[in-house]
C-alpha atoms as a PDB file:
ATOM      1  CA  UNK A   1     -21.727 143.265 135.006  1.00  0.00           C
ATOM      2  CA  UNK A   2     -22.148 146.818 133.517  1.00  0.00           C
ATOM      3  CA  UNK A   3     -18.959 148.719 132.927  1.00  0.00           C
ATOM      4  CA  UNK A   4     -20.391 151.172 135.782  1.00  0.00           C
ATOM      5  CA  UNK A   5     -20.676 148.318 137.957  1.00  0.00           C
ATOM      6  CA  UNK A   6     -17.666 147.297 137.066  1.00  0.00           C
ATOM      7  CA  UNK A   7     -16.139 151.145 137.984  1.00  0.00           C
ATOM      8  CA  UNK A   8     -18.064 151.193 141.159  1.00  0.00           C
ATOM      9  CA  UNK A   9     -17.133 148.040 142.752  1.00  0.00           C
ATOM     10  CA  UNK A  10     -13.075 149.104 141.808  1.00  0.00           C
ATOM     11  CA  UNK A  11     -13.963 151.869 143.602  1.00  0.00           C
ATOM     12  CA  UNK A  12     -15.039 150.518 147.098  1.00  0.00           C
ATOM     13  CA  UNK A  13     -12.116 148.155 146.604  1.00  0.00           C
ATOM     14  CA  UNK A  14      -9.631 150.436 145.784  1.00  0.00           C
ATOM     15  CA  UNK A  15     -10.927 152.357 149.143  1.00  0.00           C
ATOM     16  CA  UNK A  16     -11.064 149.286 150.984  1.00  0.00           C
ATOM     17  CA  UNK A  17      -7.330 147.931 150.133  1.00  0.00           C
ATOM     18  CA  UNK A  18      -5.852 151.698 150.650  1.00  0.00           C
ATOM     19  CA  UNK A  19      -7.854 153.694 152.665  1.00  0.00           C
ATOM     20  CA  UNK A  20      -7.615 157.584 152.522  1.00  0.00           C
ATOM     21  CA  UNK A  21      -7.193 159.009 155.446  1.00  0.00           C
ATOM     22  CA  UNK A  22      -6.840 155.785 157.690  1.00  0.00           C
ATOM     23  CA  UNK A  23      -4.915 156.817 161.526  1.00  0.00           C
ATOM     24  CA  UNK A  24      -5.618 158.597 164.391  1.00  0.00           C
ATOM     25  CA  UNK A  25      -4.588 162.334 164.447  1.00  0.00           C
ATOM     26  CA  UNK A  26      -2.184 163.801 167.106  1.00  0.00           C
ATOM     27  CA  UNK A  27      -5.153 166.261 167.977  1.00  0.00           C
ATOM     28  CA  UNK A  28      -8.856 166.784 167.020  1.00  0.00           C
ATOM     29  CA  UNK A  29     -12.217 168.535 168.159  1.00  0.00           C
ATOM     30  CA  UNK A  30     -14.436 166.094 167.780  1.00  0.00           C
ATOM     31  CA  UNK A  31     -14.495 162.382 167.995  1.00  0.00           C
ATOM     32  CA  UNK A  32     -17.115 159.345 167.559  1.00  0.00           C
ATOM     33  CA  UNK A  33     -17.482 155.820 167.762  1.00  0.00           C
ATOM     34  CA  UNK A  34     -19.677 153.191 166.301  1.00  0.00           C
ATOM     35  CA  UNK A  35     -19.976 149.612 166.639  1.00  0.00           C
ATOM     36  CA  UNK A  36     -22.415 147.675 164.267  1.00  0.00           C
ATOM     37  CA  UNK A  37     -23.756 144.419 166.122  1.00  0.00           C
ATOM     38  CA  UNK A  38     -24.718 142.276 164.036  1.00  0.00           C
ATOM     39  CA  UNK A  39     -21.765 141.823 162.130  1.00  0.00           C
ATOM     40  CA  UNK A  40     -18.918 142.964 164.808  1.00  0.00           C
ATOM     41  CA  UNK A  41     -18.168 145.829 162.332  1.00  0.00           C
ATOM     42  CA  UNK A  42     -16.210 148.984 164.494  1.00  0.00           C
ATOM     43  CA  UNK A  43     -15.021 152.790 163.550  1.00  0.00           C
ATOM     44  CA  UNK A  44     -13.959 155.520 165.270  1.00  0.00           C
ATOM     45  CA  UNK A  45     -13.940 159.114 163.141  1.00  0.00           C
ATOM     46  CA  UNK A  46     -11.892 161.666 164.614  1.00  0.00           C
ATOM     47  CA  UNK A  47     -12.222 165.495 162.974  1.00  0.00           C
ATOM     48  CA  UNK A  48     -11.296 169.139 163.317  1.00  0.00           C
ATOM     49  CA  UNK A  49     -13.557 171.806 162.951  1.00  0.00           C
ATOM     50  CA  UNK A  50     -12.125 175.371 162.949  1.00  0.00           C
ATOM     51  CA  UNK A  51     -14.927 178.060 161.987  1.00  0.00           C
ATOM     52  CA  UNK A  52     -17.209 175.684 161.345  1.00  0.00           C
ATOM     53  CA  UNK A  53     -15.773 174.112 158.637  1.00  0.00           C
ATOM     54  CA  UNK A  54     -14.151 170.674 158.683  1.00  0.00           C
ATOM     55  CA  UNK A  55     -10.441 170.881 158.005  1.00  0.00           C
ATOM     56  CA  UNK A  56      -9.331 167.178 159.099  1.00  0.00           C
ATOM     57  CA  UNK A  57     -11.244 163.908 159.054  1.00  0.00           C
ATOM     58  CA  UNK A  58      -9.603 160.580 159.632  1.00  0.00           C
ATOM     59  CA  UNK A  59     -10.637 157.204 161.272  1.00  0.00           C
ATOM     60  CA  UNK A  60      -9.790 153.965 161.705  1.00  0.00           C
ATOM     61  CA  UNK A  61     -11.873 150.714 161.967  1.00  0.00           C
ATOM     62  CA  UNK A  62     -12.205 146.618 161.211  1.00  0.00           C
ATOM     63  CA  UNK A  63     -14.680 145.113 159.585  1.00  0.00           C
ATOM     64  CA  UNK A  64     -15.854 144.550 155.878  1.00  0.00           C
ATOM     65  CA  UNK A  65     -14.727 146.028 152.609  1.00  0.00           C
ATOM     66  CA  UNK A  66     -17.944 147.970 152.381  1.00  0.00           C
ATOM     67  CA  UNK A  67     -17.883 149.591 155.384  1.00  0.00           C
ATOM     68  CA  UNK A  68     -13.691 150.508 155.225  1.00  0.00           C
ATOM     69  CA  UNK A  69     -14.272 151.537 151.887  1.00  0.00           C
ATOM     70  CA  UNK A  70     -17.494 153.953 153.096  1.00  0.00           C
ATOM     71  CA  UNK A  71     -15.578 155.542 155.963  1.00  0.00           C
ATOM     72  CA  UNK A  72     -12.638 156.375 153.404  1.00  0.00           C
ATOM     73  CA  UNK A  73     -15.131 158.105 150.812  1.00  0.00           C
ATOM     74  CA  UNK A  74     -16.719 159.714 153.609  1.00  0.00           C
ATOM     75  CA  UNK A  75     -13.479 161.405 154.716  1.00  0.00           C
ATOM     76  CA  UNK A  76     -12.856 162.951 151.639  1.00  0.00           C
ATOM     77  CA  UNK A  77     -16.115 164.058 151.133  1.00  0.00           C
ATOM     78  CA  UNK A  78     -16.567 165.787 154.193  1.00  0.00           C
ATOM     79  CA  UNK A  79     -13.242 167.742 154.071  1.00  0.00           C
ATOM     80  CA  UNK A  80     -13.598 171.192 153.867  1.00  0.00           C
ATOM     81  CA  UNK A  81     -17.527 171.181 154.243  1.00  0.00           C
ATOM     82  CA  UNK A  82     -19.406 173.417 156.715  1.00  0.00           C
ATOM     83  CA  UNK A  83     -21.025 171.764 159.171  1.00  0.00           C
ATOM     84  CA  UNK A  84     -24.063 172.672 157.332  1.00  0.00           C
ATOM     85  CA  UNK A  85     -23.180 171.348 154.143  1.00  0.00           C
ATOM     86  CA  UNK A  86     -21.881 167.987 155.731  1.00  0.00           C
ATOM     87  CA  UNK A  87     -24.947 167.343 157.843  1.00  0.00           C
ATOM     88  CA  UNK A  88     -26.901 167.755 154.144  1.00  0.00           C
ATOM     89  CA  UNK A  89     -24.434 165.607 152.866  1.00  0.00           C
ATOM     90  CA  UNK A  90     -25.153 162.716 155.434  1.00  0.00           C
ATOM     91  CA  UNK A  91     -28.513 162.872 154.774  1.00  0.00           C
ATOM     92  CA  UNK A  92     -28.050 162.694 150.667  1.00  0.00           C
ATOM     93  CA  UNK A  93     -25.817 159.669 151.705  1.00  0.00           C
ATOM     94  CA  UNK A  94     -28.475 158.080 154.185  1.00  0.00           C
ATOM     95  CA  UNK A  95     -30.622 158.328 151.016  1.00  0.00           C
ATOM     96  CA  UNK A  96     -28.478 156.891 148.762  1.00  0.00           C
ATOM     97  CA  UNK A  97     -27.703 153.693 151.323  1.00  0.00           C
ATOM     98  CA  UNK A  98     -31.562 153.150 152.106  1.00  0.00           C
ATOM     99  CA  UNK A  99     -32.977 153.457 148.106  1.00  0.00           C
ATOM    100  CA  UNK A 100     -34.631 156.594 148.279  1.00  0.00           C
ATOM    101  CA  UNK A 101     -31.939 158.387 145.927  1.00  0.00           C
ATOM    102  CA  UNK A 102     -31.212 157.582 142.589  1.00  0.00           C
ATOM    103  CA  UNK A 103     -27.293 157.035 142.332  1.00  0.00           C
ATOM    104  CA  UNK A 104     -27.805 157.336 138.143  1.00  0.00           C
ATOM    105  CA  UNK A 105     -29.402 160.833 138.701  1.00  0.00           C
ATOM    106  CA  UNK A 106     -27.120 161.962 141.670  1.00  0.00           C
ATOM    107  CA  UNK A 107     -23.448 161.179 139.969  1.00  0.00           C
ATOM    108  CA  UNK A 108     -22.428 163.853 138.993  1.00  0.00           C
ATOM    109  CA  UNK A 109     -23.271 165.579 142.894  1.00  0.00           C
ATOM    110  CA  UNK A 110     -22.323 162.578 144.882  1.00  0.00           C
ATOM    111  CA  UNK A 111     -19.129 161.727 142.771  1.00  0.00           C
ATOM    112  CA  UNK A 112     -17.441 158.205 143.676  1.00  0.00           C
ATOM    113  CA  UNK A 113     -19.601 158.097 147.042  1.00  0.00           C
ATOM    114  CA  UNK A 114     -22.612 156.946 144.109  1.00  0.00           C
ATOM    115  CA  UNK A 115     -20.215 153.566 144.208  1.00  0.00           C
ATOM    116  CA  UNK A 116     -22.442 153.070 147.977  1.00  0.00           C
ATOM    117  CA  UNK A 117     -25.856 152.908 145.558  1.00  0.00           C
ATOM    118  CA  UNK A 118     -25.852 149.577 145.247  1.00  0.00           C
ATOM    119  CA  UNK A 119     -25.929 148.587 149.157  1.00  0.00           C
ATOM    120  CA  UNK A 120     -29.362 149.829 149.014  1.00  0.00           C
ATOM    121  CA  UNK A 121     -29.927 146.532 147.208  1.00  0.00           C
ATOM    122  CA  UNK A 122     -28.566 144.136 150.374  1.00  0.00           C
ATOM    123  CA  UNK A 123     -30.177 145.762 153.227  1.00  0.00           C
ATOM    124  CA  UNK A 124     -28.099 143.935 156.107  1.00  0.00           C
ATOM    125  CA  UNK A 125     -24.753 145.900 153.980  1.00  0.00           C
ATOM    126  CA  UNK A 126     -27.021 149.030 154.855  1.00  0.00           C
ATOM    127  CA  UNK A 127     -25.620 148.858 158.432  1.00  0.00           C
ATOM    128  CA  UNK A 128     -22.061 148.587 157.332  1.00  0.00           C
ATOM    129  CA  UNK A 129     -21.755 151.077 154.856  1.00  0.00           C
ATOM    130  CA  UNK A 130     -23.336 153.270 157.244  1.00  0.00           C
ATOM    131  CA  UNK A 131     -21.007 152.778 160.005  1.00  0.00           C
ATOM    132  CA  UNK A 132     -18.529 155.737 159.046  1.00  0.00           C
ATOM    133  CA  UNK A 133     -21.161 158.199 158.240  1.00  0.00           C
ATOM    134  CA  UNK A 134     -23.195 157.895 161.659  1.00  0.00           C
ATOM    135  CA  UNK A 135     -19.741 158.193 163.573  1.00  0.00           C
ATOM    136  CA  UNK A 136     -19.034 160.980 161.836  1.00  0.00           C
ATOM    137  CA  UNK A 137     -22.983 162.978 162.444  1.00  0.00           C
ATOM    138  CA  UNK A 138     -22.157 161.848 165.910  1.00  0.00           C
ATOM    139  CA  UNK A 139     -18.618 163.555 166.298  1.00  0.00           C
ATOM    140  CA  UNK A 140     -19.975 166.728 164.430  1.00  0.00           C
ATOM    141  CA  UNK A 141     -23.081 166.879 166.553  1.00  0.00           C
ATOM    142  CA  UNK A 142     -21.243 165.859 170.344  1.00  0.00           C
ATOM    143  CA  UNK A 143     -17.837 167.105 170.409  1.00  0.00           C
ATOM    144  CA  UNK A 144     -17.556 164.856 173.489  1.00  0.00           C
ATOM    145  CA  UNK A 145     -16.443 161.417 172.677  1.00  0.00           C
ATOM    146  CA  UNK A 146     -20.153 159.902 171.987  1.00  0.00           C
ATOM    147  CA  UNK A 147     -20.443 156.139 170.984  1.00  0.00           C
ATOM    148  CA  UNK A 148     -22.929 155.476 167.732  1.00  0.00           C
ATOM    149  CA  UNK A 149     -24.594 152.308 167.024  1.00  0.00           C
ATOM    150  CA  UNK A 150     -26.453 151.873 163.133  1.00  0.00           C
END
């Protein structure tokens, strides 16, 4: 294993065993759910958007290490962002997970969410690392509580 290999996978690990930003908030604006079916995989992303700009994003969730550890990295990615700048962002990130974007090339703009690159590689981990990220378009796009399915 390369020593970036070796970074990334501490990374989704590290997310997975202490996730940031892991609870439900007394209040929000927007909330999602997802549910991934073939592997019983479940989120729910809760955020508040003043302005249009996010200024909370939390969630909580069961399932695999990948897809705990992608919901963490998403919500500190996404806090602060417009909701134009986050809606980019999920679709650099839906890159990333599906192999059309380089995670060498894109490092230094994606930051530790370039740990996801290598799902691409295991296309049934697609689904779970995508979990978070589809709640979350879901919340930002419906306000109204709006279940998501990858």
């Amino acid at each position: 294993m390369s020593g970036l290999d070796e970074l990334y996978q501490s990374i989704i690990l590290d997310h997975n065993r202490r996730p940031r930003n892991y609870g439900e908030p007394a209040v929000c604006t927007h909330r999602a759910s997802g549910r991934n079916p073939l592997c019983g995989d479940e989120v729910t992303v809760w955020m508040n958007v003043e302005d249009e700009v996010i200024t909370e994003v939390k969630f909580v969730g069961q399932g695999c290490a990948i897809s705990k550890a992608s919901s963490s990295l998403m919500t500190e990615a996404m806090l602060g962002k417009s909701r134009t700048d986050a809606l980019a962002m999920f679709d650099r990130v839906h890159e990333l997970l599906t192999g059309t974007l380089d995670p060498m090339a894109e490092r230094k703009t994606l930051g530790q969410i370039a740990a996801l690159g290598g799902v691409s590689r295991f296309p049934i981990r697609v689904k779970c690392a995508s979990l978070g990220w589809h709640a979350f378009r879901n919340a930002l796009l419906h306000p109204e509580p709006v279940p998501c399915t990858t």
